[in-house]
Each structure stands twice: as C-alpha cells, then as structure tokens.
PDB file of N, CA and C in Angstrom:
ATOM      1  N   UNK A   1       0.849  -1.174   0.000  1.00  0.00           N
ATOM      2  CA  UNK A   1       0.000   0.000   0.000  1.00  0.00           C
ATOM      3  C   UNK A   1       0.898   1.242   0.000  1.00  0.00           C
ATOM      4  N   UNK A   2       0.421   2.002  -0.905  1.00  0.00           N
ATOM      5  CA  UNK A   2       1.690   3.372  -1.300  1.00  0.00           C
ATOM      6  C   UNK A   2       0.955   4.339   0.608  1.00  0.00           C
ATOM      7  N   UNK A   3       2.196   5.019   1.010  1.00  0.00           N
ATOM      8  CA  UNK A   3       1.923   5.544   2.055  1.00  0.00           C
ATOM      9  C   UNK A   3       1.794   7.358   1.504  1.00  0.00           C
ATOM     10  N   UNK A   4       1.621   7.585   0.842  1.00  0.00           N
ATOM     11  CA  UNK A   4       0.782   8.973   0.619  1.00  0.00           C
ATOM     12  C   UNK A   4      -0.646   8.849   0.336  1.00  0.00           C
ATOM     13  N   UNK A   5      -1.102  10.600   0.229  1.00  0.00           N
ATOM     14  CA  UNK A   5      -2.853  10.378   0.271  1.00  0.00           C
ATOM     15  C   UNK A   5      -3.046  10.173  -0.929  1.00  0.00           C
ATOM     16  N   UNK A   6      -4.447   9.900  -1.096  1.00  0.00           N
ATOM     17  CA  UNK A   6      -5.426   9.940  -2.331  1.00  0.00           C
ATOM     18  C   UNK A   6      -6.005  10.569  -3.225  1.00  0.00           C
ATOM     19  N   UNK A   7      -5.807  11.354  -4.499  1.00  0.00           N
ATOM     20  CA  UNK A   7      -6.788  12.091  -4.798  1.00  0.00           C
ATOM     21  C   UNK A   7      -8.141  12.455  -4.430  1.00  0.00           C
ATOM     22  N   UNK A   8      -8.529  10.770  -4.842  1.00  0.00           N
ATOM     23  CA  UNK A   8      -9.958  10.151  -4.835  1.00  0.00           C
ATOM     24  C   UNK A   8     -10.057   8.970  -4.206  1.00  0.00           C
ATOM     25  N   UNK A   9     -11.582   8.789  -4.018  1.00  0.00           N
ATOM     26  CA  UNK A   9     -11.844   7.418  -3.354  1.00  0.00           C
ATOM     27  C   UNK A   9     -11.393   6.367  -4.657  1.00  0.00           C
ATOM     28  N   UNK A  10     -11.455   6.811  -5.904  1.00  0.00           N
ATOM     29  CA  UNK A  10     -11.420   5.486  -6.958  1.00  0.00           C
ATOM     30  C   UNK A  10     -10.139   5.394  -6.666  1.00  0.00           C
ATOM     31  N   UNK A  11      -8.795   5.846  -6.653  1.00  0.00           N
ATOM     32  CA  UNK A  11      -6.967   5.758  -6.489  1.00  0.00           C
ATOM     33  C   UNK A  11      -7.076   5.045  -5.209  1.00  0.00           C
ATOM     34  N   UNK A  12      -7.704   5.514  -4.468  1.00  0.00           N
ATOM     35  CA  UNK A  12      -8.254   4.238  -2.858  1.00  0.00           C
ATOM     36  C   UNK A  12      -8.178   2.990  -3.379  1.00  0.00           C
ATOM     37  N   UNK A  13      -9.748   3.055  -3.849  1.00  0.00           N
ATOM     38  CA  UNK A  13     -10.111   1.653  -4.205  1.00  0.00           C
ATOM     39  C   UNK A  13      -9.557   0.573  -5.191  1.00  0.00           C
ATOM     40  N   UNK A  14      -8.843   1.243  -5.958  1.00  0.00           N
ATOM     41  CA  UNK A  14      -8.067   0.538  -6.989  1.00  0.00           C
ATOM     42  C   UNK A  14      -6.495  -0.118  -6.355  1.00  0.00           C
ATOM     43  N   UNK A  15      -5.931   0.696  -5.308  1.00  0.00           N
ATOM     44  CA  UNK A  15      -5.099   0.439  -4.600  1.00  0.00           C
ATOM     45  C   UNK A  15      -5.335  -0.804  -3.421  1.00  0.00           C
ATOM     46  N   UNK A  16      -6.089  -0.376  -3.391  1.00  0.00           N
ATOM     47  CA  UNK A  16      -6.824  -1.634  -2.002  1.00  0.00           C
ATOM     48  C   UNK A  16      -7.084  -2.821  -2.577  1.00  0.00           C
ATOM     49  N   UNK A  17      -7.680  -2.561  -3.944  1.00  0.00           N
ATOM     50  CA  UNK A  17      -7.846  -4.096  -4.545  1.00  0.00           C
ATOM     51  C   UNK A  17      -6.656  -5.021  -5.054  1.00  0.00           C
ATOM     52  N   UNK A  18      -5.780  -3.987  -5.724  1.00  0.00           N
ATOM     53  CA  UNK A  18      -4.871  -4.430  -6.339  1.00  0.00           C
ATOM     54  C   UNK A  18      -3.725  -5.223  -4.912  1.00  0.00           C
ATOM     55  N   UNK A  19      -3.826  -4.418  -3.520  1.00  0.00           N
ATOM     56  CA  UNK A  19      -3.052  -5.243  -2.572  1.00  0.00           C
ATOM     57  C   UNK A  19      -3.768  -6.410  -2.354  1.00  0.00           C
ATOM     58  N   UNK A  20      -4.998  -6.684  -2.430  1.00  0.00           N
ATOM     59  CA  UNK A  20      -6.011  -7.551  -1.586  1.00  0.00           C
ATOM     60  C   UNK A  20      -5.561  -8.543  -3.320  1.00  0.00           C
ATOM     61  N   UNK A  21      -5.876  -8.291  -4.204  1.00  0.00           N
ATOM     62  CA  UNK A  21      -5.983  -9.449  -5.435  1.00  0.00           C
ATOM     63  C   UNK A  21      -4.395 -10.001  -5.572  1.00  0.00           C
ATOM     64  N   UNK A  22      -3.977  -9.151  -5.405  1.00  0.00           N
ATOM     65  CA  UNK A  22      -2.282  -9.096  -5.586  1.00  0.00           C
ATOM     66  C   UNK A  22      -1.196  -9.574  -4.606  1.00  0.00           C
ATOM     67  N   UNK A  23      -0.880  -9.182  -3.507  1.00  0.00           N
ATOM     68  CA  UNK A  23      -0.176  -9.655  -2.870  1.00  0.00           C
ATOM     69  C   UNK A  23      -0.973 -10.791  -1.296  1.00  0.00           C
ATOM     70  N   UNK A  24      -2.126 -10.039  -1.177  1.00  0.00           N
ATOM     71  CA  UNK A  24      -2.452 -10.294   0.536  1.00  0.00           C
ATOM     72  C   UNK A  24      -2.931 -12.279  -0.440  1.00  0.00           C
ATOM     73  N   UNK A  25      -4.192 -12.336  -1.094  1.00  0.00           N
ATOM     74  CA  UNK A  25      -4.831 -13.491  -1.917  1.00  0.00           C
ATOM     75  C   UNK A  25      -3.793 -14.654  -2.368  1.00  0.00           C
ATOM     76  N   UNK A  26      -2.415 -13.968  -3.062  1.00  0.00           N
ATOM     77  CA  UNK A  26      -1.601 -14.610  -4.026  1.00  0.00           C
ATOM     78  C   UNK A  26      -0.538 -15.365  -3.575  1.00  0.00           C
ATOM     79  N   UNK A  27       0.152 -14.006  -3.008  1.00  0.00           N
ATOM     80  CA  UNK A  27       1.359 -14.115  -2.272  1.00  0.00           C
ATOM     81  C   UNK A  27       1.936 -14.669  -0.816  1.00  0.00           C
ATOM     82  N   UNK A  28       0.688 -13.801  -0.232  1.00  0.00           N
ATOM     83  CA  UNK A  28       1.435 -13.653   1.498  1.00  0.00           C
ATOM     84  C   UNK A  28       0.773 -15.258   1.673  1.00  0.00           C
ATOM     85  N   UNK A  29       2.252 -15.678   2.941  1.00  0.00           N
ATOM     86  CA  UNK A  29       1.811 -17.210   3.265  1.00  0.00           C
ATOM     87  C   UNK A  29       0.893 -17.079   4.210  1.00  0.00           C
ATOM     88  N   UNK A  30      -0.179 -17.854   4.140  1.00  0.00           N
ATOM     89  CA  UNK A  30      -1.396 -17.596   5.138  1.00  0.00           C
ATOM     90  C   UNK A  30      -1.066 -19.636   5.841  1.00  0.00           C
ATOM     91  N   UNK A  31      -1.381 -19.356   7.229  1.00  0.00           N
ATOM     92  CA  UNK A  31      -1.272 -20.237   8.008  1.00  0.00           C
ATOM     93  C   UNK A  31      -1.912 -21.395   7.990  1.00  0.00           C
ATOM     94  N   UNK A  32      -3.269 -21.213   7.276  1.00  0.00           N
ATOM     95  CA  UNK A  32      -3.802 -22.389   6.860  1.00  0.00           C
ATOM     96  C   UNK A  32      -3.629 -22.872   6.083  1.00  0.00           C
ATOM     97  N   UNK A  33      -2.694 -22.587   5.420  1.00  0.00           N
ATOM     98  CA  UNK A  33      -2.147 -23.135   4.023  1.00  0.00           C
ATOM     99  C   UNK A  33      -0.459 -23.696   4.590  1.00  0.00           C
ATOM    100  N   UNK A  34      -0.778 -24.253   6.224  1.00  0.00           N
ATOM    101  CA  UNK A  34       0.867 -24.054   6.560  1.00  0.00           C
ATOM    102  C   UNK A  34       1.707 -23.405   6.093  1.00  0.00           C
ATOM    103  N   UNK A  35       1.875 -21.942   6.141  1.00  0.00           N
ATOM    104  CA  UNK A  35       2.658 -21.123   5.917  1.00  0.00           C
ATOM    105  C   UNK A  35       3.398 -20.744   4.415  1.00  0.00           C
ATOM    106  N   UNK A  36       2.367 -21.215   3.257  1.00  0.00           N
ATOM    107  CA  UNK A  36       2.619 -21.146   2.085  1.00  0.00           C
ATOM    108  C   UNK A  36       1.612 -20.522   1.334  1.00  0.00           C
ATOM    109  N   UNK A  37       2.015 -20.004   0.165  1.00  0.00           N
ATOM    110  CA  UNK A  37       1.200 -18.720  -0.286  1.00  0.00           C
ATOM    111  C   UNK A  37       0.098 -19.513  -1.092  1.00  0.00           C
ATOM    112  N   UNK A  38      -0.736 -19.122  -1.425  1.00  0.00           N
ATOM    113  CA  UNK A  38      -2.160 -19.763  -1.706  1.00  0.00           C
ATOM    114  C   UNK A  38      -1.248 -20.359  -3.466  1.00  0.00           C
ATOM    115  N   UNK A  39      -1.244 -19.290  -4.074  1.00  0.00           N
ATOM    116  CA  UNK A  39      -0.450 -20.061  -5.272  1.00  0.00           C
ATOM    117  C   UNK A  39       0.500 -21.313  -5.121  1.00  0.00           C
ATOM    118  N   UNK A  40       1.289 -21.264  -4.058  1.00  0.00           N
ATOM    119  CA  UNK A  40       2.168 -22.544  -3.878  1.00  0.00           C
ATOM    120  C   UNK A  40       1.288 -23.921  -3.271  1.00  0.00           C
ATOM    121  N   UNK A  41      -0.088 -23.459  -2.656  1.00  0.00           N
ATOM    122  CA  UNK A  41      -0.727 -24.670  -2.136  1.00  0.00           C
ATOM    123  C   UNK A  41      -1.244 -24.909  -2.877  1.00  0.00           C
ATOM    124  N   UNK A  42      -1.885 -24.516  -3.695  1.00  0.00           N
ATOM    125  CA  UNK A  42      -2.577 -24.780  -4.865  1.00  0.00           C
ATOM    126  C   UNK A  42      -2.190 -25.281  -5.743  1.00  0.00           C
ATOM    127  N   UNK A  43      -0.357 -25.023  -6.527  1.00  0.00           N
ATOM    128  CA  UNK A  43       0.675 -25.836  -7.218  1.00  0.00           C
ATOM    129  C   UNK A  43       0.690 -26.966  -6.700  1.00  0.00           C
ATOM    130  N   UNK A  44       1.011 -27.224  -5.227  1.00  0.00           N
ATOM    131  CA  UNK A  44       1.139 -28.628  -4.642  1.00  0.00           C
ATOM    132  C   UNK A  44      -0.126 -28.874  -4.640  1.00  0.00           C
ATOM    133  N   UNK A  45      -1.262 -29.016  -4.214  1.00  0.00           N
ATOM    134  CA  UNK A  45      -2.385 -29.486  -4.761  1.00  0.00           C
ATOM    135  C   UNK A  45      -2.181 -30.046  -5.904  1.00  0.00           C
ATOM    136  N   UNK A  46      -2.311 -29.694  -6.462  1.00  0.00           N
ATOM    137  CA  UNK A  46      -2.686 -30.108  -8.721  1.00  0.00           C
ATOM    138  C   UNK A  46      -1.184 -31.291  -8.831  1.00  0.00           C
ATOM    139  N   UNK A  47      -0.193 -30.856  -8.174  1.00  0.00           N
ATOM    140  CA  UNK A  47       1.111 -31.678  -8.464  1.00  0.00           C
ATOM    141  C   UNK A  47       1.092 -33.228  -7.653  1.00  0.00           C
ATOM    142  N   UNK A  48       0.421 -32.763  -6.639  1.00  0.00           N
ATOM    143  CA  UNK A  48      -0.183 -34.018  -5.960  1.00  0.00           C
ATOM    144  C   UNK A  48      -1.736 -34.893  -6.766  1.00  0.00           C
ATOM    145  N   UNK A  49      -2.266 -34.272  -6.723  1.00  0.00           N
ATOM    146  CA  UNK A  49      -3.550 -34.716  -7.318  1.00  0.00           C
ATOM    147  C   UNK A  49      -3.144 -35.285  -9.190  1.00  0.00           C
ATOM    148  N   UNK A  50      -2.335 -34.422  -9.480  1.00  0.00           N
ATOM    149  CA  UNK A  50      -1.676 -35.495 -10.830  1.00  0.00           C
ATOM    150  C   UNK A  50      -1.152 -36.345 -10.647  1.00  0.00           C
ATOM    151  N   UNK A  51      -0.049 -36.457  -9.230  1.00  0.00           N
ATOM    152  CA  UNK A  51       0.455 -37.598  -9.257  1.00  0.00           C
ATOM    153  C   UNK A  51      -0.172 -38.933  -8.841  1.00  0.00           C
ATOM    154  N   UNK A  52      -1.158 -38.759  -8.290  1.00  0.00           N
ATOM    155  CA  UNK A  52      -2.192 -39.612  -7.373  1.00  0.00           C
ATOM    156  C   UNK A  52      -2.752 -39.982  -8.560  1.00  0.00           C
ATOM    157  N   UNK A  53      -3.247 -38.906  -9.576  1.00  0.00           N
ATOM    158  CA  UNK A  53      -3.715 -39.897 -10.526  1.00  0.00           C
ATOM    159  C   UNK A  53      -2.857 -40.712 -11.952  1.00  0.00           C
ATOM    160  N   UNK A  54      -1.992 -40.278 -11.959  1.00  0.00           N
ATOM    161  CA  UNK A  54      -0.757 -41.090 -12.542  1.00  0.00           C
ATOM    162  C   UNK A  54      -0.901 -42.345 -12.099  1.00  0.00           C
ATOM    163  N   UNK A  55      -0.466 -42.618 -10.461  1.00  0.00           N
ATOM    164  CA  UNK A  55      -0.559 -43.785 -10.026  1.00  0.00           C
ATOM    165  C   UNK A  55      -1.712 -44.491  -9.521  1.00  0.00           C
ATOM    166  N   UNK A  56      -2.658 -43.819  -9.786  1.00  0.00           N
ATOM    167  CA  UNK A  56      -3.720 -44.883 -10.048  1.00  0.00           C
ATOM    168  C   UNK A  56      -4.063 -45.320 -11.310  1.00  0.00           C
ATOM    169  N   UNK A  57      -3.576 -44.761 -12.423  1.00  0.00           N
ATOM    170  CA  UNK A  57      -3.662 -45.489 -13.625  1.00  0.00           C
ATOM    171  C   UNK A  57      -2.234 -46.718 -13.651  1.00  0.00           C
ATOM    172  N   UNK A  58      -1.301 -46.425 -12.793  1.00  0.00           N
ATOM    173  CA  UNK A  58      -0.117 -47.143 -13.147  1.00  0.00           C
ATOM    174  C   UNK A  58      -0.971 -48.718 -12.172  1.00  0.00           C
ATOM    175  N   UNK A  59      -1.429 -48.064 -11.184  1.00  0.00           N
ATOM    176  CA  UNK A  59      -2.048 -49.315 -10.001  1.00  0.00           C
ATOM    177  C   UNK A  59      -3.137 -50.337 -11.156  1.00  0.00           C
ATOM    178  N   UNK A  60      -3.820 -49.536 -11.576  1.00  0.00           N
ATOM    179  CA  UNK A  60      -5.138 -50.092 -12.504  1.00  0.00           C
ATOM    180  C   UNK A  60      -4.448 -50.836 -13.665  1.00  0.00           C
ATOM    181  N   UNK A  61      -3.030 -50.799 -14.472  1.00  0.00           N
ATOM    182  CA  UNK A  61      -2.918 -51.592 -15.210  1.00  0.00           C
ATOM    183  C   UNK A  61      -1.636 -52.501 -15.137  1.00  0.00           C
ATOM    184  N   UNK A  62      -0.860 -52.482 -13.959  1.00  0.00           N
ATOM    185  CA  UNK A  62      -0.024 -52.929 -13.513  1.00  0.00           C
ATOM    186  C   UNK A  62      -0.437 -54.477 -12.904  1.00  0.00           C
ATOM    187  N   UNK A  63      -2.226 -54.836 -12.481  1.00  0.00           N
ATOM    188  CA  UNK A  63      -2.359 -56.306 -12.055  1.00  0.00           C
ATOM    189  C   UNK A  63      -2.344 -57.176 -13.782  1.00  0.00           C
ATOM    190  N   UNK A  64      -3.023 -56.624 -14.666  1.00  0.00           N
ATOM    191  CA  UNK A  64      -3.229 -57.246 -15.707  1.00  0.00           C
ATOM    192  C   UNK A  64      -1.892 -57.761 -16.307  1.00  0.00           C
ATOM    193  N   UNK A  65      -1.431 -56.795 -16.455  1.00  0.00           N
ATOM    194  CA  UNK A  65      -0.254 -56.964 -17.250  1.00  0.00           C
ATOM    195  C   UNK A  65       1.034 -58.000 -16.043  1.00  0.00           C
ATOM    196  N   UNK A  66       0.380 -58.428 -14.765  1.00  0.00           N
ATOM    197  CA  UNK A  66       1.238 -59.203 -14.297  1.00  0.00           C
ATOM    198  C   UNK A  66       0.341 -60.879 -14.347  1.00  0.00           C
ATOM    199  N   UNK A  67      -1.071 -60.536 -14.712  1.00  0.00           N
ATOM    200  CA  UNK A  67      -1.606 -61.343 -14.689  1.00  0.00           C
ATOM    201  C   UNK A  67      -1.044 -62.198 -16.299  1.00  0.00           C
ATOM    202  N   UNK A  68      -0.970 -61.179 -17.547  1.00  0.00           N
ATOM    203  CA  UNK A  68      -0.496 -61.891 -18.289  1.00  0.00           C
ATOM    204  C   UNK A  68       0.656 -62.551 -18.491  1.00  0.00           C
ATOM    205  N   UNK A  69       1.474 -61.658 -17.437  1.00  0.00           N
ATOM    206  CA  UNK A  69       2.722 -62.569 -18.043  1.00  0.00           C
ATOM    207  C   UNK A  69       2.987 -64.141 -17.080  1.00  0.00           C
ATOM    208  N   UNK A  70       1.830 -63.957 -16.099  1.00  0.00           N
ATOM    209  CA  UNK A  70       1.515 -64.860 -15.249  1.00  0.00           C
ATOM    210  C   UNK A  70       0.945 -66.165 -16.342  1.00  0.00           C
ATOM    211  N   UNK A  71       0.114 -65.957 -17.093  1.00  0.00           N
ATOM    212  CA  UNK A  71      -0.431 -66.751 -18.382  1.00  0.00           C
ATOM    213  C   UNK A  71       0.654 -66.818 -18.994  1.00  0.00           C
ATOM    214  N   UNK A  72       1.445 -66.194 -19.512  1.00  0.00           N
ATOM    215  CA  UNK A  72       2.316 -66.589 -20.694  1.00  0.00           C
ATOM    216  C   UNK A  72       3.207 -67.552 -19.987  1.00  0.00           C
ATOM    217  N   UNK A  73       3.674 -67.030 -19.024  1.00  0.00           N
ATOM    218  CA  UNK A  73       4.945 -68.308 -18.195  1.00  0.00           C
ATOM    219  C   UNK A  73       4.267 -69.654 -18.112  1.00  0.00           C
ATOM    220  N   UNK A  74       2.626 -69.580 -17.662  1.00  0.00           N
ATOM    221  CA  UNK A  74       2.069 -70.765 -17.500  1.00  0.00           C
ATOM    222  C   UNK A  74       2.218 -71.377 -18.697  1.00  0.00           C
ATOM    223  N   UNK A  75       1.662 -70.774 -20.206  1.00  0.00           N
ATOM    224  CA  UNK A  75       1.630 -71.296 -21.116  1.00  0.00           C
ATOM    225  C   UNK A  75       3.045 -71.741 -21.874  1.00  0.00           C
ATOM    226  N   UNK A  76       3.865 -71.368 -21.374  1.00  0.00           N
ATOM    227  CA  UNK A  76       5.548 -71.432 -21.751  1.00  0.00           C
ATOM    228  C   UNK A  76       5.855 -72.571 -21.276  1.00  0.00           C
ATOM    229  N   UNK A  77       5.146 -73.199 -19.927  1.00  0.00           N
ATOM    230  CA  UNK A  77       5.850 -74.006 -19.163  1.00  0.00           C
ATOM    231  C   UNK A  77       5.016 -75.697 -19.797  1.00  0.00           C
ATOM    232  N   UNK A  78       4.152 -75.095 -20.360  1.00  0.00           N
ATOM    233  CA  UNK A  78       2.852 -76.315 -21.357  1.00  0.00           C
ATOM    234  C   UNK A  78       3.965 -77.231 -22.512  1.00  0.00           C
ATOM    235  N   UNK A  79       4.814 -75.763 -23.347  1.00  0.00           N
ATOM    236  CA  UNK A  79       5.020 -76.431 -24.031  1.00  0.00           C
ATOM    237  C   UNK A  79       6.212 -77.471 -24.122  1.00  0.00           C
TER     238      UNK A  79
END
C-alpha cells in the first residue's frame, strides 16, 4: 500500500484491490495453508492430485499386465 494520500476514493479503491488481489490473496503465506502462499498450495495441490492420478492409472494396469505374463509363463511351461 503506497503511504501517501489519495486524490480520490477510486486511487483508494483501486489500490486496495490491487493489494487484496495481488499480494495479501496470491502471495502472502497464510497459516492455513501451513505457511505457504495460496499459489504454492494450490501448485502442490494439482502436483499431488496429478500424481495420485498417474498412479492410479499405473495401479489399474499394472495387475493385468502381471496377470499376463503370469499366463504366458504358465503357457511357456505347457510347451
């Protein structure tokens, strides 16, 4: 927040928003976010939540593909 006065209430209000959208929302680490700025919890969010779902696609096709080679050894061992 600039520490001189205002012309107007709009140089106010445009100032106030721009700290509140800008630094206080974005930036500053807020405590419920354990001490990290809403943008960085939110990065770890999405970086977590991709990776979670990465590995649930790796979980979901990782039995099959042990199941087949579970079949193929069986069928290897036939001939």
């Amino acid at each position: 927040m600039p520490k001189h006065d205002y012309e107007n209430i709009q140089e106010a209000k445009v100032d106030v928003a721009s700290y509140i959208l800008g630094y206080y929302s974005q930036i500053r680490p807020h405590s419920f976010n354990n001490y990290l700025s809403p943008v960085k919890k939110e990065r770890q969010f999405f970086n977590k939540a991709l990776l979670g779902g990465c590995l649930k696609i790796v979980e979901r096709y990782r039995q099959p593909v042990a199941v087949l080679k579970q079949s193929a050894v069986w069928l290897h061992s036939r001939w």
